[in-house]
PDB file of N, CA and C in Angstrom:
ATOM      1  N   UNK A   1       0.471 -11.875  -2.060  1.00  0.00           N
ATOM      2  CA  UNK A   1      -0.303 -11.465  -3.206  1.00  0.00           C
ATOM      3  C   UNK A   1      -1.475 -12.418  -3.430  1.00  0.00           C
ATOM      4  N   UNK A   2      -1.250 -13.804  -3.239  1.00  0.00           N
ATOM      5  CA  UNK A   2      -2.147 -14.788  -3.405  1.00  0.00           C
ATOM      6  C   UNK A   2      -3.398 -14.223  -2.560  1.00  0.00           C
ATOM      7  N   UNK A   3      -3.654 -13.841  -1.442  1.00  0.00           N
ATOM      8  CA  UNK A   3      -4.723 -13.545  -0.696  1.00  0.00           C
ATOM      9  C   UNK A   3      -5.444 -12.225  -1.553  1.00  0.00           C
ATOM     10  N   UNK A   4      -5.093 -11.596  -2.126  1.00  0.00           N
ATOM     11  CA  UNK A   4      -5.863 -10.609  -2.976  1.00  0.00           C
ATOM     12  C   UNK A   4      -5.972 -10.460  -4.397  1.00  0.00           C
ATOM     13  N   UNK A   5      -5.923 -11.724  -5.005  1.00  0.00           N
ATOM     14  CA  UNK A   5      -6.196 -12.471  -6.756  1.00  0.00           C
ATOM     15  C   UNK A   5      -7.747 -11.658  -6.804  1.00  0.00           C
ATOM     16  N   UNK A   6      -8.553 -12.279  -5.471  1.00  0.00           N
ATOM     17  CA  UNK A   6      -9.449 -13.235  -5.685  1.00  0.00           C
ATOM     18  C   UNK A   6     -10.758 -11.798  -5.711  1.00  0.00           C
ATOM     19  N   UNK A   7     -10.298 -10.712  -4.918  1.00  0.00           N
ATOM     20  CA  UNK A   7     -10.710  -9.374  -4.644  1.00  0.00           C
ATOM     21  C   UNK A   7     -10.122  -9.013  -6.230  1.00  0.00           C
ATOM     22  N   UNK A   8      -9.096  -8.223  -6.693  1.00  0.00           N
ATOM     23  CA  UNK A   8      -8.213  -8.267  -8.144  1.00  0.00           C
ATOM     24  C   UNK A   8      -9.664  -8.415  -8.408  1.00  0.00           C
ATOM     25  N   UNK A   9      -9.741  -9.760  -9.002  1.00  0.00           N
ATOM     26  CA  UNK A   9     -10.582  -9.987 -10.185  1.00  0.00           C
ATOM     27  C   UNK A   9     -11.998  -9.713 -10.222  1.00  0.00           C
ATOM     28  N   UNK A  10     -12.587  -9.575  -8.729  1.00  0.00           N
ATOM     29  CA  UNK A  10     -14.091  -9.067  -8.809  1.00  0.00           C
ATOM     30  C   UNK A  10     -13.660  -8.114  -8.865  1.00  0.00           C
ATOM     31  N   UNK A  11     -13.481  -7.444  -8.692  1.00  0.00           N
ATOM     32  CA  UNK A  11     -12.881  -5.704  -8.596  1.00  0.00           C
ATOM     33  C   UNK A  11     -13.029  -5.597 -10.387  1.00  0.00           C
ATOM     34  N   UNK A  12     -11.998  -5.951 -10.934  1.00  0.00           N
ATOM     35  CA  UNK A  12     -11.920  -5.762 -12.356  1.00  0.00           C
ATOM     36  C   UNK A  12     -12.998  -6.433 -13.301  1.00  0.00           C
ATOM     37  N   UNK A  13     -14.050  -7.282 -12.741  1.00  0.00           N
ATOM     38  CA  UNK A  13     -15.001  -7.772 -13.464  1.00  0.00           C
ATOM     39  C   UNK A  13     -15.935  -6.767 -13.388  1.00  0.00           C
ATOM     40  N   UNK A  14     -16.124  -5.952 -12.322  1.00  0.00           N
ATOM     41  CA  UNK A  14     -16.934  -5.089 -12.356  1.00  0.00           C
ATOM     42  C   UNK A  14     -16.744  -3.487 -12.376  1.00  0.00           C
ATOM     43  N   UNK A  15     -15.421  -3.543 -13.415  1.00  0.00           N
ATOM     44  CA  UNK A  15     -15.286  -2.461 -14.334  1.00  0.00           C
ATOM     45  C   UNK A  15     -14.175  -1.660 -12.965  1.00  0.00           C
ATOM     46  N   UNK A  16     -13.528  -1.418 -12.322  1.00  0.00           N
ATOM     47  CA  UNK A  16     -12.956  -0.968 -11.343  1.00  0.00           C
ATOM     48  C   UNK A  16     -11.476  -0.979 -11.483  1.00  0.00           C
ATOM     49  N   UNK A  17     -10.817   0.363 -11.334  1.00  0.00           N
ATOM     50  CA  UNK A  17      -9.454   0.126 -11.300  1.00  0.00           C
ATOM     51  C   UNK A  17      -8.906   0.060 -10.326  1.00  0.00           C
ATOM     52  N   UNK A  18      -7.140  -0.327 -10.075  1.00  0.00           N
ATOM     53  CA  UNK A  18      -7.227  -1.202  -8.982  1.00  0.00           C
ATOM     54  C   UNK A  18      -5.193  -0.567  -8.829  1.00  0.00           C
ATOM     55  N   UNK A  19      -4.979  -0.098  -7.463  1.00  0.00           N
ATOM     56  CA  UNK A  19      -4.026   0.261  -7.322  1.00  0.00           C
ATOM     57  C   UNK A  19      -3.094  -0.912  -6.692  1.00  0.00           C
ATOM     58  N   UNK A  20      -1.884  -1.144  -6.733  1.00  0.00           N
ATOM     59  CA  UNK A  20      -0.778  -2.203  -5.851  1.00  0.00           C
ATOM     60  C   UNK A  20       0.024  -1.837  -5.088  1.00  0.00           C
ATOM     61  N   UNK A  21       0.054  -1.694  -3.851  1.00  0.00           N
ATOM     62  CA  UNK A  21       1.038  -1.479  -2.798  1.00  0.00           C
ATOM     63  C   UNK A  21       1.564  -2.750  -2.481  1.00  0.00           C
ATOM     64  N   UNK A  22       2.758  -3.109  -2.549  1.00  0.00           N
ATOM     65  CA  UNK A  22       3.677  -4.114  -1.869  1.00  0.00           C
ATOM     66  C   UNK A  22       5.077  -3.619  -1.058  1.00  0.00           C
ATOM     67  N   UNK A  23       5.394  -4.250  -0.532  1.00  0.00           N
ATOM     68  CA  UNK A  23       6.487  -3.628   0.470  1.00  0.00           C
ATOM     69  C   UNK A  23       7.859  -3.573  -0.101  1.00  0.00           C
ATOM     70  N   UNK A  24       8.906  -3.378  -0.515  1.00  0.00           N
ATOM     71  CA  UNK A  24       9.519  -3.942  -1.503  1.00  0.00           C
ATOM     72  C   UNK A  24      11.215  -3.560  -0.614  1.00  0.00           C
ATOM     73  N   UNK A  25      11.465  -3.175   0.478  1.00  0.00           N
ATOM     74  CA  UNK A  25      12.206  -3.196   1.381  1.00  0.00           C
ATOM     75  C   UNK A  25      11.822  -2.600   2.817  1.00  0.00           C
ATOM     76  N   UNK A  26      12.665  -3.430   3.582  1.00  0.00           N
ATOM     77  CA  UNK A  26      12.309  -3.051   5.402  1.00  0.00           C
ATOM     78  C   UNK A  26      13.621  -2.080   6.010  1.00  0.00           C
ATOM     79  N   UNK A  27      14.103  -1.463   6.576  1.00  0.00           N
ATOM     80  CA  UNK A  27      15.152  -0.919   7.109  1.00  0.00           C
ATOM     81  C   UNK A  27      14.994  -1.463   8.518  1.00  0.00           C
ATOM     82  N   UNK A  28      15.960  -2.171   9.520  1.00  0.00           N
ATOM     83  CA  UNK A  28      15.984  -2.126  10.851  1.00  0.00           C
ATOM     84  C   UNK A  28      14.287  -3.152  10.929  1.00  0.00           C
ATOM     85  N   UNK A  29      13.632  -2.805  12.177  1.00  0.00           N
ATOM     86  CA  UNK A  29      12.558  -3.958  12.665  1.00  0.00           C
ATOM     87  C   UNK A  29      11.245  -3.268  11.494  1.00  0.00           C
ATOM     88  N   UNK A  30      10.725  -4.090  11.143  1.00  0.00           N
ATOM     89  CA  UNK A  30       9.311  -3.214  10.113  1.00  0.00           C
ATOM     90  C   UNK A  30       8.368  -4.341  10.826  1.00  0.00           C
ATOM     91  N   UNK A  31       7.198  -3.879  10.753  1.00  0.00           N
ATOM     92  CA  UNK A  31       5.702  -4.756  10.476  1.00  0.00           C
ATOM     93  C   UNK A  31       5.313  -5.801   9.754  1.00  0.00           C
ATOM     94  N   UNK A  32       5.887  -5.519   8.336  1.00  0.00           N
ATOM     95  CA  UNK A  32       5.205  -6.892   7.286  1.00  0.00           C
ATOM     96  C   UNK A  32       6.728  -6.701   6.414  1.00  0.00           C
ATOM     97  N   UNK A  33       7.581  -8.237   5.639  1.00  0.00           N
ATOM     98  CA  UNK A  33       8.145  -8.500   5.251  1.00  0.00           C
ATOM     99  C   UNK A  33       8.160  -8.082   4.055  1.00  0.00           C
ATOM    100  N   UNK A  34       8.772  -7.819   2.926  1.00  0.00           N
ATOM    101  CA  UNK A  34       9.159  -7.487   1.767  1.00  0.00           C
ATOM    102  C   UNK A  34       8.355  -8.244   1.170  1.00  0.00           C
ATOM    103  N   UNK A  35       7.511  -7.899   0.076  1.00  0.00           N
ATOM    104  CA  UNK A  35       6.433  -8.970  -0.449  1.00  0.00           C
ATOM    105  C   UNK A  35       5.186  -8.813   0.316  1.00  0.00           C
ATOM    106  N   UNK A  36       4.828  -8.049   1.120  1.00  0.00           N
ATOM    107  CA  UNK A  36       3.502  -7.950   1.473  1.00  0.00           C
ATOM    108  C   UNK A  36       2.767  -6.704   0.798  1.00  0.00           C
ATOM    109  N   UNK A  37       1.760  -7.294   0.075  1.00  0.00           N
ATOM    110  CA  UNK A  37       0.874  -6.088  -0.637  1.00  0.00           C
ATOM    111  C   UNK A  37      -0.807  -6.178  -0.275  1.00  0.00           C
ATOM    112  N   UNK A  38      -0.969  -5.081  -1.015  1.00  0.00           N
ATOM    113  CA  UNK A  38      -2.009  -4.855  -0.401  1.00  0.00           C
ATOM    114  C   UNK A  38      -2.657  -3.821  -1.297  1.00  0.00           C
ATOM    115  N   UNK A  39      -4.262  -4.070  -1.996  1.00  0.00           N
ATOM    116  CA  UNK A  39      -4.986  -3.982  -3.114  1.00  0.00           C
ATOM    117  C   UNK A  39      -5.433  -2.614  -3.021  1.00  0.00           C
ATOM    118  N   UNK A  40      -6.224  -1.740  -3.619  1.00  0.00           N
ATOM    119  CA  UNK A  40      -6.914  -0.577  -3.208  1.00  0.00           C
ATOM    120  C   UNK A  40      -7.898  -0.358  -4.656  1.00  0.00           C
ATOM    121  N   UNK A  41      -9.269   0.279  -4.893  1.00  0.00           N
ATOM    122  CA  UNK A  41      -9.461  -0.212  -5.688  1.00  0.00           C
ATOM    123  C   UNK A  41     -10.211   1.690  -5.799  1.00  0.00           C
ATOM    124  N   UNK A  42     -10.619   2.124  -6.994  1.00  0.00           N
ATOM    125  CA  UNK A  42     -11.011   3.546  -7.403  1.00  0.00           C
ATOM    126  C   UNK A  42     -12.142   4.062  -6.371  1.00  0.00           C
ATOM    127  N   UNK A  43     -13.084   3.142  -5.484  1.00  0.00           N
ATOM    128  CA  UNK A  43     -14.167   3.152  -4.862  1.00  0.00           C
ATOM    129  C   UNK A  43     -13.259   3.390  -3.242  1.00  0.00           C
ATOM    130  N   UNK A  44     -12.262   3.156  -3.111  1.00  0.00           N
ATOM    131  CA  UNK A  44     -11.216   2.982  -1.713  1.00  0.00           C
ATOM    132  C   UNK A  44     -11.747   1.805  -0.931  1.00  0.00           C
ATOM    133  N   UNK A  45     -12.275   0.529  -1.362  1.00  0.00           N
ATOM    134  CA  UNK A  45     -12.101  -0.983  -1.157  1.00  0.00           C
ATOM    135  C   UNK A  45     -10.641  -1.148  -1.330  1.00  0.00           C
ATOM    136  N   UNK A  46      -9.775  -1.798   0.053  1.00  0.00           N
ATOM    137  CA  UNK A  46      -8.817  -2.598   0.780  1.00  0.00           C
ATOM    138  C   UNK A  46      -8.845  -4.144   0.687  1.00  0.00           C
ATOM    139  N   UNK A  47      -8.052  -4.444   0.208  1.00  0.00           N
ATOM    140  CA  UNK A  47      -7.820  -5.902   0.382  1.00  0.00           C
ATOM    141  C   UNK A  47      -5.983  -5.636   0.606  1.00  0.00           C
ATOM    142  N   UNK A  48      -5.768  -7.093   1.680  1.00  0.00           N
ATOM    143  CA  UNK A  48      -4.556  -7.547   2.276  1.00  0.00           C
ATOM    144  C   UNK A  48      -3.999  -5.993   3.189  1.00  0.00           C
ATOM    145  N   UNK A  49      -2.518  -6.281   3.651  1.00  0.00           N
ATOM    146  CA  UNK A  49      -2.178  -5.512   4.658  1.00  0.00           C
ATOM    147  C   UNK A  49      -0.205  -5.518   3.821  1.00  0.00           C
ATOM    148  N   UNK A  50       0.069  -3.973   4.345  1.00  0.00           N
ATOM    149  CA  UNK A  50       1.262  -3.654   3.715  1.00  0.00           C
ATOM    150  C   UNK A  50       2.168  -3.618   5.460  1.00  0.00           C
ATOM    151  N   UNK A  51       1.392  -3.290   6.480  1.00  0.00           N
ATOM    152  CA  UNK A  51       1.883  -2.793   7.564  1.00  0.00           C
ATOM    153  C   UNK A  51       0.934  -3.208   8.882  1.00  0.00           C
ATOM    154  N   UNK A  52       0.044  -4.072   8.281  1.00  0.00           N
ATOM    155  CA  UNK A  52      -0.508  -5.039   9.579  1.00  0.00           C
ATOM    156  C   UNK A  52      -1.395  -3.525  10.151  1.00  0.00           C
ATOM    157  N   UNK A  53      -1.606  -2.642   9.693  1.00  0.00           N
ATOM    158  CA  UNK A  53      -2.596  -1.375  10.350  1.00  0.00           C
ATOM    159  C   UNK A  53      -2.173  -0.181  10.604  1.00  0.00           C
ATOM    160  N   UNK A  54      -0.708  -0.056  10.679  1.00  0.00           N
ATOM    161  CA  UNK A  54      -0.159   1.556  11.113  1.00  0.00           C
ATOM    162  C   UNK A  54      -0.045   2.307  10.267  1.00  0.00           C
ATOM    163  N   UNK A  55       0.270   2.105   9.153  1.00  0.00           N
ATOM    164  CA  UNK A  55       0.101   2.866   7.582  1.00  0.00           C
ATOM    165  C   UNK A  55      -0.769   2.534   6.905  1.00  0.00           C
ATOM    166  N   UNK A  56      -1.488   1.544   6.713  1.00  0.00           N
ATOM    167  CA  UNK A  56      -2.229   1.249   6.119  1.00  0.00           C
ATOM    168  C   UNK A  56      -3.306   2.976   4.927  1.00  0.00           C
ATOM    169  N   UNK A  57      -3.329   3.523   5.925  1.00  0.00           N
ATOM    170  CA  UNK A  57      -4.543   4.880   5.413  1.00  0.00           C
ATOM    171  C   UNK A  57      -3.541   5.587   4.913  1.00  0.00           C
ATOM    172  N   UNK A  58      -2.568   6.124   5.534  1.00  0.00           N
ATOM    173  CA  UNK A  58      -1.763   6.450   4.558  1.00  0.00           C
ATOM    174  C   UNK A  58      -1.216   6.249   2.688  1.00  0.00           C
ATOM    175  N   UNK A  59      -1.089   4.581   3.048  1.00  0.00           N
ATOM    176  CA  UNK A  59      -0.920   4.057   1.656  1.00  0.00           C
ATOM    177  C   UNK A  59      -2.157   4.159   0.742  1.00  0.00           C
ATOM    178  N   UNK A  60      -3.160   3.842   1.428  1.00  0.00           N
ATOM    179  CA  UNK A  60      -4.682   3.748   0.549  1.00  0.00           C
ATOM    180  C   UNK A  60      -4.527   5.182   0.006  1.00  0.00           C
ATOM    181  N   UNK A  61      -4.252   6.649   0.849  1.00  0.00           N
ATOM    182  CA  UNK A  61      -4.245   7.580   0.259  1.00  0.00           C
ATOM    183  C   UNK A  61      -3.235   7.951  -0.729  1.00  0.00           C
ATOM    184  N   UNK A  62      -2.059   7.181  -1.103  1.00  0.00           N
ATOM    185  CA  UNK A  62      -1.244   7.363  -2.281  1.00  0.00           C
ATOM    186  C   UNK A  62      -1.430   6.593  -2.704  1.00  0.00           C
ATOM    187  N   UNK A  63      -2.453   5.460  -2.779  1.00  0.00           N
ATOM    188  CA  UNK A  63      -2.620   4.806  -4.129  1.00  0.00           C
ATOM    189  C   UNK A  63      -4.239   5.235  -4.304  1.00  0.00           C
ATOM    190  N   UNK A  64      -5.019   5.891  -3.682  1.00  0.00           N
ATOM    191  CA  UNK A  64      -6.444   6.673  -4.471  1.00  0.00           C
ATOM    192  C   UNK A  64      -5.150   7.562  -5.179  1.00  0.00           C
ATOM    193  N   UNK A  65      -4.234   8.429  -4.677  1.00  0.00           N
ATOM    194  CA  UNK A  65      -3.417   9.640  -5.793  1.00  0.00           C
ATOM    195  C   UNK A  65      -3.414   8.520  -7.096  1.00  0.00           C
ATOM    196  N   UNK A  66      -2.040   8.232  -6.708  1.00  0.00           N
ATOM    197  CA  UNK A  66      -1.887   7.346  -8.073  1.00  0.00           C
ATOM    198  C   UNK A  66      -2.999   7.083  -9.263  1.00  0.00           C
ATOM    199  N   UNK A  67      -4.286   6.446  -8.328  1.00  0.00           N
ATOM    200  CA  UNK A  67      -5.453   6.392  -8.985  1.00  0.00           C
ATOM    201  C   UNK A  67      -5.550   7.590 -10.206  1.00  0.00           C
ATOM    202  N   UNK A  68      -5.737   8.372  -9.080  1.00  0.00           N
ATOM    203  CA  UNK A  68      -6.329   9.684  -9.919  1.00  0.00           C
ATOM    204  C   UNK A  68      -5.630  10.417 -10.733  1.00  0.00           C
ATOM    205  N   UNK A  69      -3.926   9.973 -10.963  1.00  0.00           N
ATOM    206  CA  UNK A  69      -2.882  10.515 -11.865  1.00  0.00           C
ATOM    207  C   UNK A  69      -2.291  12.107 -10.855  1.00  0.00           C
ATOM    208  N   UNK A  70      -2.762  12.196  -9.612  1.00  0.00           N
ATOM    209  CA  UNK A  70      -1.883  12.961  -9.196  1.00  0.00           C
ATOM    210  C   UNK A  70      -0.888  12.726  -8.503  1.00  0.00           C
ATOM    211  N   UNK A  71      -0.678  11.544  -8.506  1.00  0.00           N
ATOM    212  CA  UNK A  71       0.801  11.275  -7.734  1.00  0.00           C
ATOM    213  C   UNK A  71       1.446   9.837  -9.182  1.00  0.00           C
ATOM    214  N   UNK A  72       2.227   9.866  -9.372  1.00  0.00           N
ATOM    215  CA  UNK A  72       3.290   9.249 -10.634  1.00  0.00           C
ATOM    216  C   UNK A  72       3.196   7.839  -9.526  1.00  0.00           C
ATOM    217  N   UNK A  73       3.601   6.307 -10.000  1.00  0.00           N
ATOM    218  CA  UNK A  73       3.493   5.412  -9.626  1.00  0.00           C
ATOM    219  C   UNK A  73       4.960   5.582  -8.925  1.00  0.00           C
ATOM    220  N   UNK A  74       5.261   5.016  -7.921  1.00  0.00           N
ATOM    221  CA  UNK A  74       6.597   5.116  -7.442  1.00  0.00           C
ATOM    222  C   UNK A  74       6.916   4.780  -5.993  1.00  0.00           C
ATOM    223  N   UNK A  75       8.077   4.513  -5.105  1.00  0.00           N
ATOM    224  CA  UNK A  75       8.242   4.420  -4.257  1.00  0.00           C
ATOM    225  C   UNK A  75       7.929   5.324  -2.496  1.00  0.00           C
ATOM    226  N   UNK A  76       7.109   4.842  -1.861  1.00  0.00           N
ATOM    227  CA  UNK A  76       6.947   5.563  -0.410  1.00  0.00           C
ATOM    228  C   UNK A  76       7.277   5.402   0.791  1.00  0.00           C
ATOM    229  N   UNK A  77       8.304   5.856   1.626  1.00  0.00           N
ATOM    230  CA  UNK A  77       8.404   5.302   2.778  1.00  0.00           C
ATOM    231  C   UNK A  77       7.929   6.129   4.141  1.00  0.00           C
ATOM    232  N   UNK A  78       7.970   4.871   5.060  1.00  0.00           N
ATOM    233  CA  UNK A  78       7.816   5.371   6.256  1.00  0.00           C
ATOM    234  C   UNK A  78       8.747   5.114   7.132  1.00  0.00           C
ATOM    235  N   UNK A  79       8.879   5.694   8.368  1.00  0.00           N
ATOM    236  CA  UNK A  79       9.752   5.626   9.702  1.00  0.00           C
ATOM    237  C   UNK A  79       9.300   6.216  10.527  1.00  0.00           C
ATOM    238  N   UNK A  80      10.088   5.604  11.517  1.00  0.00           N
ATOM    239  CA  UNK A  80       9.804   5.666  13.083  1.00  0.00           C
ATOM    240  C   UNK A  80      10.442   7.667  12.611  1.00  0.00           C
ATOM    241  N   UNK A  81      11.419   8.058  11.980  1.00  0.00           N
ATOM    242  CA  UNK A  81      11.693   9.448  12.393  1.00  0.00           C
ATOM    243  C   UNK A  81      10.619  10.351  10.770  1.00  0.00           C
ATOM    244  N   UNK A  82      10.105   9.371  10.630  1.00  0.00           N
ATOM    245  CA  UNK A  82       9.125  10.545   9.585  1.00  0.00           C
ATOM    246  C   UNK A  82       8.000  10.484  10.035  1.00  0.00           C
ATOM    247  N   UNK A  83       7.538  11.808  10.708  1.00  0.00           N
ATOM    248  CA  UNK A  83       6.325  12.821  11.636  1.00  0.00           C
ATOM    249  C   UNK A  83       4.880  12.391  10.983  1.00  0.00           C
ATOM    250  N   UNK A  84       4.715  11.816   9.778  1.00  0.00           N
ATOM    251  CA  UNK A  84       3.233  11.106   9.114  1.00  0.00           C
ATOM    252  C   UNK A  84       3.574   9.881   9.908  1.00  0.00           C
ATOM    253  N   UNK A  85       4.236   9.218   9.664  1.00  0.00           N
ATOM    254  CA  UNK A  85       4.732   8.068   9.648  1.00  0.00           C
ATOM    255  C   UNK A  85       4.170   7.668  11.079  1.00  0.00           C
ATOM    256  N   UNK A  86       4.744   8.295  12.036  1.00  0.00           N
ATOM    257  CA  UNK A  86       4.683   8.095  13.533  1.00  0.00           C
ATOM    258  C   UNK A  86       3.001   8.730  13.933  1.00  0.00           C
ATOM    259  N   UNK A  87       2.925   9.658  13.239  1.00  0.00           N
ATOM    260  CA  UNK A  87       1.453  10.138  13.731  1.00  0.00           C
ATOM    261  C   UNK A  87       0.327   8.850  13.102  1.00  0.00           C
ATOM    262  N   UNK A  88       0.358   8.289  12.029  1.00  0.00           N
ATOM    263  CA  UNK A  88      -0.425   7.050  12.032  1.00  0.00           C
ATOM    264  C   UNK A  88      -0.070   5.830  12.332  1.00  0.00           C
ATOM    265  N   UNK A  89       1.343   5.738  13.312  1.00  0.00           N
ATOM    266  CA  UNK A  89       1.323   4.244  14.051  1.00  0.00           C
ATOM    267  C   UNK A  89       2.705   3.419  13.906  1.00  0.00           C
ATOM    268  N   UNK A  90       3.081   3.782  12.990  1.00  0.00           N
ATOM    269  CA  UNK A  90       4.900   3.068  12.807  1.00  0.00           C
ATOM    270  C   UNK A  90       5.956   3.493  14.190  1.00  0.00           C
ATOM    271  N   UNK A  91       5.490   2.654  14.778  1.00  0.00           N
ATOM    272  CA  UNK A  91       6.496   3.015  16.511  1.00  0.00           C
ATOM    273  C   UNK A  91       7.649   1.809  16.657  1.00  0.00           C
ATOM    274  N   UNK A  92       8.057   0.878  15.622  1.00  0.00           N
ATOM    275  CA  UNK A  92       8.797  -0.170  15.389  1.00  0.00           C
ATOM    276  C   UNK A  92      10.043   0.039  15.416  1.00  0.00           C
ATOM    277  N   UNK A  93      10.288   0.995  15.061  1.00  0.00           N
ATOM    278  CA  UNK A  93      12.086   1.805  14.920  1.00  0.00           C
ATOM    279  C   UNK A  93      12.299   1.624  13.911  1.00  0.00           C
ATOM    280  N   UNK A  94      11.857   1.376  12.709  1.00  0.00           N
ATOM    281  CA  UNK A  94      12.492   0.752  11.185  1.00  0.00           C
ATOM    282  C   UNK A  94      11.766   1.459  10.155  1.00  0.00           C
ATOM    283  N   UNK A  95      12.331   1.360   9.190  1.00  0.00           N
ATOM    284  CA  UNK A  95      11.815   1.988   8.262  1.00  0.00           C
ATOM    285  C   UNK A  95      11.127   1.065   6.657  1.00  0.00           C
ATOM    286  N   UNK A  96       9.926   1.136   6.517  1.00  0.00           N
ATOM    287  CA  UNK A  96       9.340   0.461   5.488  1.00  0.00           C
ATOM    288  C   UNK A  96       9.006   1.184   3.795  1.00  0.00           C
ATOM    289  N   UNK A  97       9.642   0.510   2.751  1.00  0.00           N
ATOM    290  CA  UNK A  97       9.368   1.150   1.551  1.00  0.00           C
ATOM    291  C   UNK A  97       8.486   0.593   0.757  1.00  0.00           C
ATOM    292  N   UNK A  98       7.281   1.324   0.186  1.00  0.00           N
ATOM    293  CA  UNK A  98       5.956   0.955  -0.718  1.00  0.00           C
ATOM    294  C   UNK A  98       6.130   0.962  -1.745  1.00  0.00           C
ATOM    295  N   UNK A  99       6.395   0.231  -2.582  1.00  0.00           N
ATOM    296  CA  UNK A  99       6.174   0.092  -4.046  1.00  0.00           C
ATOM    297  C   UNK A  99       4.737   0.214  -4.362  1.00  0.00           C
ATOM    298  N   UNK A 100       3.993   1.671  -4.941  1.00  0.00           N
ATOM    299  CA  UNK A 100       2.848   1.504  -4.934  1.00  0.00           C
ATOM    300  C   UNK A 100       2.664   2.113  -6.714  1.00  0.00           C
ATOM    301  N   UNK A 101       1.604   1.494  -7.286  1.00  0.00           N
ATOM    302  CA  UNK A 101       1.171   1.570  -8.749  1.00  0.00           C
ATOM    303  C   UNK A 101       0.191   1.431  -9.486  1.00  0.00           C
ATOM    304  N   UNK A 102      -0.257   1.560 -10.389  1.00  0.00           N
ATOM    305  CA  UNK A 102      -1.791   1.145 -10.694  1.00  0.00           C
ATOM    306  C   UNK A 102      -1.503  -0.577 -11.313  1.00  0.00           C
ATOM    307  N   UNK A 103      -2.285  -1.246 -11.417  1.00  0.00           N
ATOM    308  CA  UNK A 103      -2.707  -2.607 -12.254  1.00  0.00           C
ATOM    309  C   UNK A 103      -3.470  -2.513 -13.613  1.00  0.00           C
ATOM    310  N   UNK A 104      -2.258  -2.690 -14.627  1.00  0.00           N
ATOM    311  CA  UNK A 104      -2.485  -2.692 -15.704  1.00  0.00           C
ATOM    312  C   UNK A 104      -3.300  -4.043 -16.304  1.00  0.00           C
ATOM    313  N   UNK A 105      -4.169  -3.925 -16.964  1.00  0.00           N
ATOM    314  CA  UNK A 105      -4.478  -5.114 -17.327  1.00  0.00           C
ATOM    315  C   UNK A 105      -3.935  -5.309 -18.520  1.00  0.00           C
TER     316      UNK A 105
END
């Protein structure tokens, strides 16, 4: 989280809302450890990594939803046997869950 304060706060100085993806469990081998998040902001500016690149677009696209109030703040996963999942890059065998939400100030 420390690596994306620093994005956070220009982001929100200049009027911008700002979505949170963090990883918040791994199943079997995953990409990035529990605790890795990763920023998204109403403009679709990225800061940090949830999955080191294989989901990554995926997540940005449920947290622009979230953004926009069409998707409820809440949990997302991926796996090696879910067909999004594998079509943008999760070939690890494990399965990763997104805690993704808006940032309340």
């Amino acid at each position: 989280m420390k690596e994306v304060l620093d994005d956070i706060e220009r982001w929100r100085a200049d009027g911008h809302r700002v979505a949170v993806a963090r990883v918040v469990g791994v199943e079997g081998s995953g990409p990035r450890d529990p605790g890795a998040t990763m920023v998204v902001n109403d403009t679709g500016e990225v800061a940090g990594s949830v999955s080191g690149g294989c989901v990554e677009g995926a997540v940005v696209e449920e947290a622009l939803a979230v953004l926009a109030g069409t998707h409820d703040r809440g949990v997302v996963s991926f796996g090696y046997s879910d067909d999004e999942a594998f079509a943008v890059g999760l070939t690890c065998g494990g399965t990763i869950h997104v805690f993704v939400e808006p940032l309340d100030w």
